[in-house]
PDB file of N, CA and C in Angstrom:
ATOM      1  N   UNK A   1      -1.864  24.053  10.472  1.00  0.00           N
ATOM      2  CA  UNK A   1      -0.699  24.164   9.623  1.00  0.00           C
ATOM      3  C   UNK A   1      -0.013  22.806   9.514  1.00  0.00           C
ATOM      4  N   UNK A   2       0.238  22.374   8.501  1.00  0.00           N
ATOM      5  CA  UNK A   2       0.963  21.280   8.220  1.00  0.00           C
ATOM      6  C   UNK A   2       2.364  21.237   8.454  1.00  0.00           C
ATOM      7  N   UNK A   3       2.645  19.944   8.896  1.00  0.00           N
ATOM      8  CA  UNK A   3       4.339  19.941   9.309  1.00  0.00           C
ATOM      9  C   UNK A   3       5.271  19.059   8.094  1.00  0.00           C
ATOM     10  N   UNK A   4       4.219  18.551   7.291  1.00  0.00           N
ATOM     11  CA  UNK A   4       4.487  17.958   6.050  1.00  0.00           C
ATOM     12  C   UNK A   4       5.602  18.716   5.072  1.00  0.00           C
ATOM     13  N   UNK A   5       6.893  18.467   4.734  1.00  0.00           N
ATOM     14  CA  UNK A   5       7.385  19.586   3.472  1.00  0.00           C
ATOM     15  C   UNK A   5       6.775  19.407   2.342  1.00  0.00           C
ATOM     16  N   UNK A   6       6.004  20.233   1.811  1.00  0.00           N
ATOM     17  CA  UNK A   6       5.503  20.223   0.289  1.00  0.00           C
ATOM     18  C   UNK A   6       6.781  20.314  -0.812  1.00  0.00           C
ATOM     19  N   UNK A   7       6.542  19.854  -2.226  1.00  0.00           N
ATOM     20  CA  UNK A   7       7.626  19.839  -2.949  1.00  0.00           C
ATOM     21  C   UNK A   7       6.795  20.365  -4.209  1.00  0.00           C
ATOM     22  N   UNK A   8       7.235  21.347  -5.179  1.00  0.00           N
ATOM     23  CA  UNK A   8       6.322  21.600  -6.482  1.00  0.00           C
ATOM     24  C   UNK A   8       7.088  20.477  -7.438  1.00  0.00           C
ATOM     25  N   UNK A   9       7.713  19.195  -6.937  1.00  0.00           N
ATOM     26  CA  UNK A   9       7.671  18.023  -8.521  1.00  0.00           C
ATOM     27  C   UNK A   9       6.485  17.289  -8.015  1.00  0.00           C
ATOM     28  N   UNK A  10       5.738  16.817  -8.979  1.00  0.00           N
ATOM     29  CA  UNK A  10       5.082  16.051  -9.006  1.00  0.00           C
ATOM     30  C   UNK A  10       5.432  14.640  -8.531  1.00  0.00           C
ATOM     31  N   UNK A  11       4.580  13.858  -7.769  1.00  0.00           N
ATOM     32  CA  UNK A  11       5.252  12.400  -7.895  1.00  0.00           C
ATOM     33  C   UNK A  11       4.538  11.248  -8.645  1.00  0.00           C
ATOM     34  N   UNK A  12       5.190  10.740  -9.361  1.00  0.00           N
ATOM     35  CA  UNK A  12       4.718   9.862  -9.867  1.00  0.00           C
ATOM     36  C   UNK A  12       5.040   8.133  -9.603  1.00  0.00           C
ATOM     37  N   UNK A  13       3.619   7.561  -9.908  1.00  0.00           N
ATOM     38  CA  UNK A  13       3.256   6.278  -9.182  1.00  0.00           C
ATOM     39  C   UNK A  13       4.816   5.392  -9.798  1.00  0.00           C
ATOM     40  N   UNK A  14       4.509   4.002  -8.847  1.00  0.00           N
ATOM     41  CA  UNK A  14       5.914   3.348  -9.018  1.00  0.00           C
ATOM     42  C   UNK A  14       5.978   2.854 -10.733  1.00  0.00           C
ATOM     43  N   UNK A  15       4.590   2.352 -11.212  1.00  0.00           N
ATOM     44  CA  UNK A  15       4.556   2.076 -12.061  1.00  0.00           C
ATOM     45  C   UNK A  15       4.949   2.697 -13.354  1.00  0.00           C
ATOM     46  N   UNK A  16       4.648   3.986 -12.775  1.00  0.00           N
ATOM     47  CA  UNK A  16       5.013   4.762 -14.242  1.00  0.00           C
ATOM     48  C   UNK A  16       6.373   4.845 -14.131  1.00  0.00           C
ATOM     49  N   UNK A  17       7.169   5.272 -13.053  1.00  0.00           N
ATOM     50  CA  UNK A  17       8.410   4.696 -13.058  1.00  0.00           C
ATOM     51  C   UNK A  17       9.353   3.579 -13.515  1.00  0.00           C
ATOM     52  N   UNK A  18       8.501   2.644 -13.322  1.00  0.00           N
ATOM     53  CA  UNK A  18       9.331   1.391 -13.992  1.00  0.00           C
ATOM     54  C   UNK A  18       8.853   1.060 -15.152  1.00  0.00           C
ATOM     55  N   UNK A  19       7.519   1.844 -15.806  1.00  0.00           N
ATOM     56  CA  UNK A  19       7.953   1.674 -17.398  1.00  0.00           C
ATOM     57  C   UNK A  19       8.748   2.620 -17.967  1.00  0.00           C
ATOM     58  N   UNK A  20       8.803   3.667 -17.212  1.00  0.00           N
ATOM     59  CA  UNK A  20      10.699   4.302 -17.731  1.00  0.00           C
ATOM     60  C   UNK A  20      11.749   3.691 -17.980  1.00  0.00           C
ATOM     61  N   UNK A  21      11.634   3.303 -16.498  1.00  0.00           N
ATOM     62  CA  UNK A  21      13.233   2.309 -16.403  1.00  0.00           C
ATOM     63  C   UNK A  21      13.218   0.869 -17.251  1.00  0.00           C
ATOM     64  N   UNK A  22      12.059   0.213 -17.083  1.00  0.00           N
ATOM     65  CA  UNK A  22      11.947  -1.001 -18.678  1.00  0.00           C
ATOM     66  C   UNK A  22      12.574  -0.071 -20.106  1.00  0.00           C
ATOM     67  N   UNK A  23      11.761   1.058 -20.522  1.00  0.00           N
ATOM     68  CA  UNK A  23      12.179   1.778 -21.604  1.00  0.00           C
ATOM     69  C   UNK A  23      13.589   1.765 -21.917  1.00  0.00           C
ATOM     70  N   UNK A  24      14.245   2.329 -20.872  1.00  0.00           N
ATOM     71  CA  UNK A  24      15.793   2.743 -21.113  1.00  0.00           C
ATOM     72  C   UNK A  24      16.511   1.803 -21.037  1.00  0.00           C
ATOM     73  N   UNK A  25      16.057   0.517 -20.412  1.00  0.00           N
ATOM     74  CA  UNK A  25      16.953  -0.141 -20.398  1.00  0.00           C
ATOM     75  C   UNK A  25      16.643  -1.300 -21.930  1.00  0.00           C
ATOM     76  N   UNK A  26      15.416  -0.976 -22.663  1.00  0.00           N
ATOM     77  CA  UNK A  26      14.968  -1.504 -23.759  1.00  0.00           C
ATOM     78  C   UNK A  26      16.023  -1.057 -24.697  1.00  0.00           C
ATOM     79  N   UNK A  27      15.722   0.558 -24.111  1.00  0.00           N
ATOM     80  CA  UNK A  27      16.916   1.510 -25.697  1.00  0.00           C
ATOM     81  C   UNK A  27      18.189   1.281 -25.681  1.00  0.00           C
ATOM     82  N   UNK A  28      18.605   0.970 -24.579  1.00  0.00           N
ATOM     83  CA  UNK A  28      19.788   0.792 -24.373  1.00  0.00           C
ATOM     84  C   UNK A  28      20.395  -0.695 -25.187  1.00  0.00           C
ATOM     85  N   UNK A  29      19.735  -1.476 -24.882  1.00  0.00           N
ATOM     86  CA  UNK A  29      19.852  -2.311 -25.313  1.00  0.00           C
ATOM     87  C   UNK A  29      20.539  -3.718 -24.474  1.00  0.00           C
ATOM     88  N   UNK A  30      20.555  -3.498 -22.573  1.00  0.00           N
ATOM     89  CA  UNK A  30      21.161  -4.039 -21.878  1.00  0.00           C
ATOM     90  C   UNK A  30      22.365  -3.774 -21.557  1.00  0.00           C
ATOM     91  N   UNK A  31      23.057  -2.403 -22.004  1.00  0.00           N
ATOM     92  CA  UNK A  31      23.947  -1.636 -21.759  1.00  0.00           C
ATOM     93  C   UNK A  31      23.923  -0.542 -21.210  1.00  0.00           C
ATOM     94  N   UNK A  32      24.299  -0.024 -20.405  1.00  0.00           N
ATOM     95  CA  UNK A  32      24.296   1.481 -20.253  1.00  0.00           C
ATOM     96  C   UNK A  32      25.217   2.533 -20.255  1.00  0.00           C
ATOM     97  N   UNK A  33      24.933   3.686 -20.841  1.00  0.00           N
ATOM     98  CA  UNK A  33      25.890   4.559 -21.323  1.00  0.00           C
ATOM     99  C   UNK A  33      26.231   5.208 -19.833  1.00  0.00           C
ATOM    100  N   UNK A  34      27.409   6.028 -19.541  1.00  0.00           N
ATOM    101  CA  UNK A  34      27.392   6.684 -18.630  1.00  0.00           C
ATOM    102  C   UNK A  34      26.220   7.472 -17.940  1.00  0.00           C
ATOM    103  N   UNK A  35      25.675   8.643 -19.472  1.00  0.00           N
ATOM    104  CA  UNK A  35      24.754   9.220 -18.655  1.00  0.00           C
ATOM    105  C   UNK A  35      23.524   8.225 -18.768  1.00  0.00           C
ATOM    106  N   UNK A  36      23.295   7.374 -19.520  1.00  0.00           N
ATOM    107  CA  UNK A  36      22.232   6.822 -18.991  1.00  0.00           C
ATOM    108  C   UNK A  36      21.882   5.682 -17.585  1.00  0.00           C
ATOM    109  N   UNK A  37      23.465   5.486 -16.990  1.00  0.00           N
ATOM    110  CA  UNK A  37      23.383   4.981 -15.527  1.00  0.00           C
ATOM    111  C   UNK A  37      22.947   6.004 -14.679  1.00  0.00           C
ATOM    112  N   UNK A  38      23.128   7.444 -15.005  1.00  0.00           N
ATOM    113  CA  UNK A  38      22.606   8.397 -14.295  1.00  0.00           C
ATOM    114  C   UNK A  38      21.148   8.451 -14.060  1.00  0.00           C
ATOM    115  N   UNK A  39      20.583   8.536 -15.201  1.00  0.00           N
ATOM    116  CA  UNK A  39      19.650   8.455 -15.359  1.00  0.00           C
ATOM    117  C   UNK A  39      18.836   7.443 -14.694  1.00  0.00           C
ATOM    118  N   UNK A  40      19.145   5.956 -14.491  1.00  0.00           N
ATOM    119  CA  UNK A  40      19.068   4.749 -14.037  1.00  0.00           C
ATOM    120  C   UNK A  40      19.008   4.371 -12.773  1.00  0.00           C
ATOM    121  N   UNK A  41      19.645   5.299 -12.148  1.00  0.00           N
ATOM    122  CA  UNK A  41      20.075   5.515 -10.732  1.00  0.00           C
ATOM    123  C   UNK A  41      18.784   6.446 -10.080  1.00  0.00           C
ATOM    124  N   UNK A  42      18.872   7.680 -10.507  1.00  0.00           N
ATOM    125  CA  UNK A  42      17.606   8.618 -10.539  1.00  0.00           C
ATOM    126  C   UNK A  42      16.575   8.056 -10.713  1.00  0.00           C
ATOM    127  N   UNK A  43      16.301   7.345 -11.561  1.00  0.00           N
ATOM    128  CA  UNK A  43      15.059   6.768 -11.484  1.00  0.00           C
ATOM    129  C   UNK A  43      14.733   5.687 -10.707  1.00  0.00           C
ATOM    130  N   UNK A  44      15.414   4.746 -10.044  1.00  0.00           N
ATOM    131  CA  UNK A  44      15.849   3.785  -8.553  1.00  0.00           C
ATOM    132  C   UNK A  44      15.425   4.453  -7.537  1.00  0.00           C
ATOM    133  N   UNK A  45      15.735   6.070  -7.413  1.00  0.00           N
ATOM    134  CA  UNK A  45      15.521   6.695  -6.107  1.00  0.00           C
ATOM    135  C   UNK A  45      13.876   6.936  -6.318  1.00  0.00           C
ATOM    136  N   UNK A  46      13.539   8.164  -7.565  1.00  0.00           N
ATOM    137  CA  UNK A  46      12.587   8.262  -7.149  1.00  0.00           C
ATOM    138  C   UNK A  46      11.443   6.779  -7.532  1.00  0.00           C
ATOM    139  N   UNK A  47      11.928   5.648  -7.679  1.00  0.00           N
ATOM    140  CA  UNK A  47      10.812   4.445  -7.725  1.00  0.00           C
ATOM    141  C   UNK A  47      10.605   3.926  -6.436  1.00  0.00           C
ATOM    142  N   UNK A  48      11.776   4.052  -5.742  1.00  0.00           N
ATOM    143  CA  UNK A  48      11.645   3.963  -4.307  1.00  0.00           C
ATOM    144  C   UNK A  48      11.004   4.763  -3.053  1.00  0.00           C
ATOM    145  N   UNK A  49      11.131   6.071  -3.868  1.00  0.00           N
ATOM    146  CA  UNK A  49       9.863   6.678  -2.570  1.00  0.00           C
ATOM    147  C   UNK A  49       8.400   6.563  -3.356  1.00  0.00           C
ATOM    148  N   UNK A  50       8.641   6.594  -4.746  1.00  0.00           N
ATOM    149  CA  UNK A  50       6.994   6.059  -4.913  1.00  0.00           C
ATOM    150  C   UNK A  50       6.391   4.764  -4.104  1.00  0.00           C
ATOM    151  N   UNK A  51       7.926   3.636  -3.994  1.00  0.00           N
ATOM    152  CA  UNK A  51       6.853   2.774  -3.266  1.00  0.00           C
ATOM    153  C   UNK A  51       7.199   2.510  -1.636  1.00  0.00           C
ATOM    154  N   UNK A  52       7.806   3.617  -1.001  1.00  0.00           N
ATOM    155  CA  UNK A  52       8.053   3.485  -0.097  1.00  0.00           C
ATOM    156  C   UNK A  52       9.344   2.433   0.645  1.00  0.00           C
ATOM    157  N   UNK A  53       9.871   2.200  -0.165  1.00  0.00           N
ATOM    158  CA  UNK A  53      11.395   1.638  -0.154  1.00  0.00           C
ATOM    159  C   UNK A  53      12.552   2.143  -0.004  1.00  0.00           C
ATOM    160  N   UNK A  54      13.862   1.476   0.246  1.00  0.00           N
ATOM    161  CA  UNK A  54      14.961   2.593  -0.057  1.00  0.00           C
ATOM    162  C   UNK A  54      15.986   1.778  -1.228  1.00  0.00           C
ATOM    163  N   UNK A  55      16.705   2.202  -1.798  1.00  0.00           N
ATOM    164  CA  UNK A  55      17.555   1.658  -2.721  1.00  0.00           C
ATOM    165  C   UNK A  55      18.965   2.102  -2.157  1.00  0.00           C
ATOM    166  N   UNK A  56      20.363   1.126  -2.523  1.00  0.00           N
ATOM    167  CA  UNK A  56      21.726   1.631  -2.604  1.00  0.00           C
ATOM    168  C   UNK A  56      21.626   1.608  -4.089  1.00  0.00           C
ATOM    169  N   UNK A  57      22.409   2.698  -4.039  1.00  0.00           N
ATOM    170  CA  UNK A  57      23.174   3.147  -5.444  1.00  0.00           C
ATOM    171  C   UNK A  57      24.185   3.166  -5.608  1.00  0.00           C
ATOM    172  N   UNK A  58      25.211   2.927  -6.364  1.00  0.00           N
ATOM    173  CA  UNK A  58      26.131   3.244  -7.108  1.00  0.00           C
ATOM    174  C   UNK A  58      27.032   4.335  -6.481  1.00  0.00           C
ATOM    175  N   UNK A  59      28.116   4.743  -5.684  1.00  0.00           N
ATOM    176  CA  UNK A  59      29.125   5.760  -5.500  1.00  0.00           C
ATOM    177  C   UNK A  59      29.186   6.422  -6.454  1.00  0.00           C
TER     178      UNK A  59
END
């Protein structure tokens, strides 16, 4: 039996992550809207357990 917690999200590699975060911050245009710092942030965390890192965020 595994002591591992399984999770049903998928994870995805760092890379595909940070052509998200290139994206949004493309659309954005070097600005970010409220919810898209949300978004920005979220995607910081999970790029960081893709690569085994940790990030601070934003309060």
């Amino acid at each position: 039996m595994s002591t591992m917690p399984t999770s049903s999200r998928s994870v995805r590699t760092a890379a595909a992550v940070n052509r998200e975060i290139r994206a949004l911050w493309k659309r954005s245009g070097g600005l970010l809207s409220p919810e898209e710092e949300r978004a920005y942030q979220r995607l910081l965390v999970e790029w960081a357990a893709a690569t085994g890192t940790s990030v601070r965020t934003a309060a």
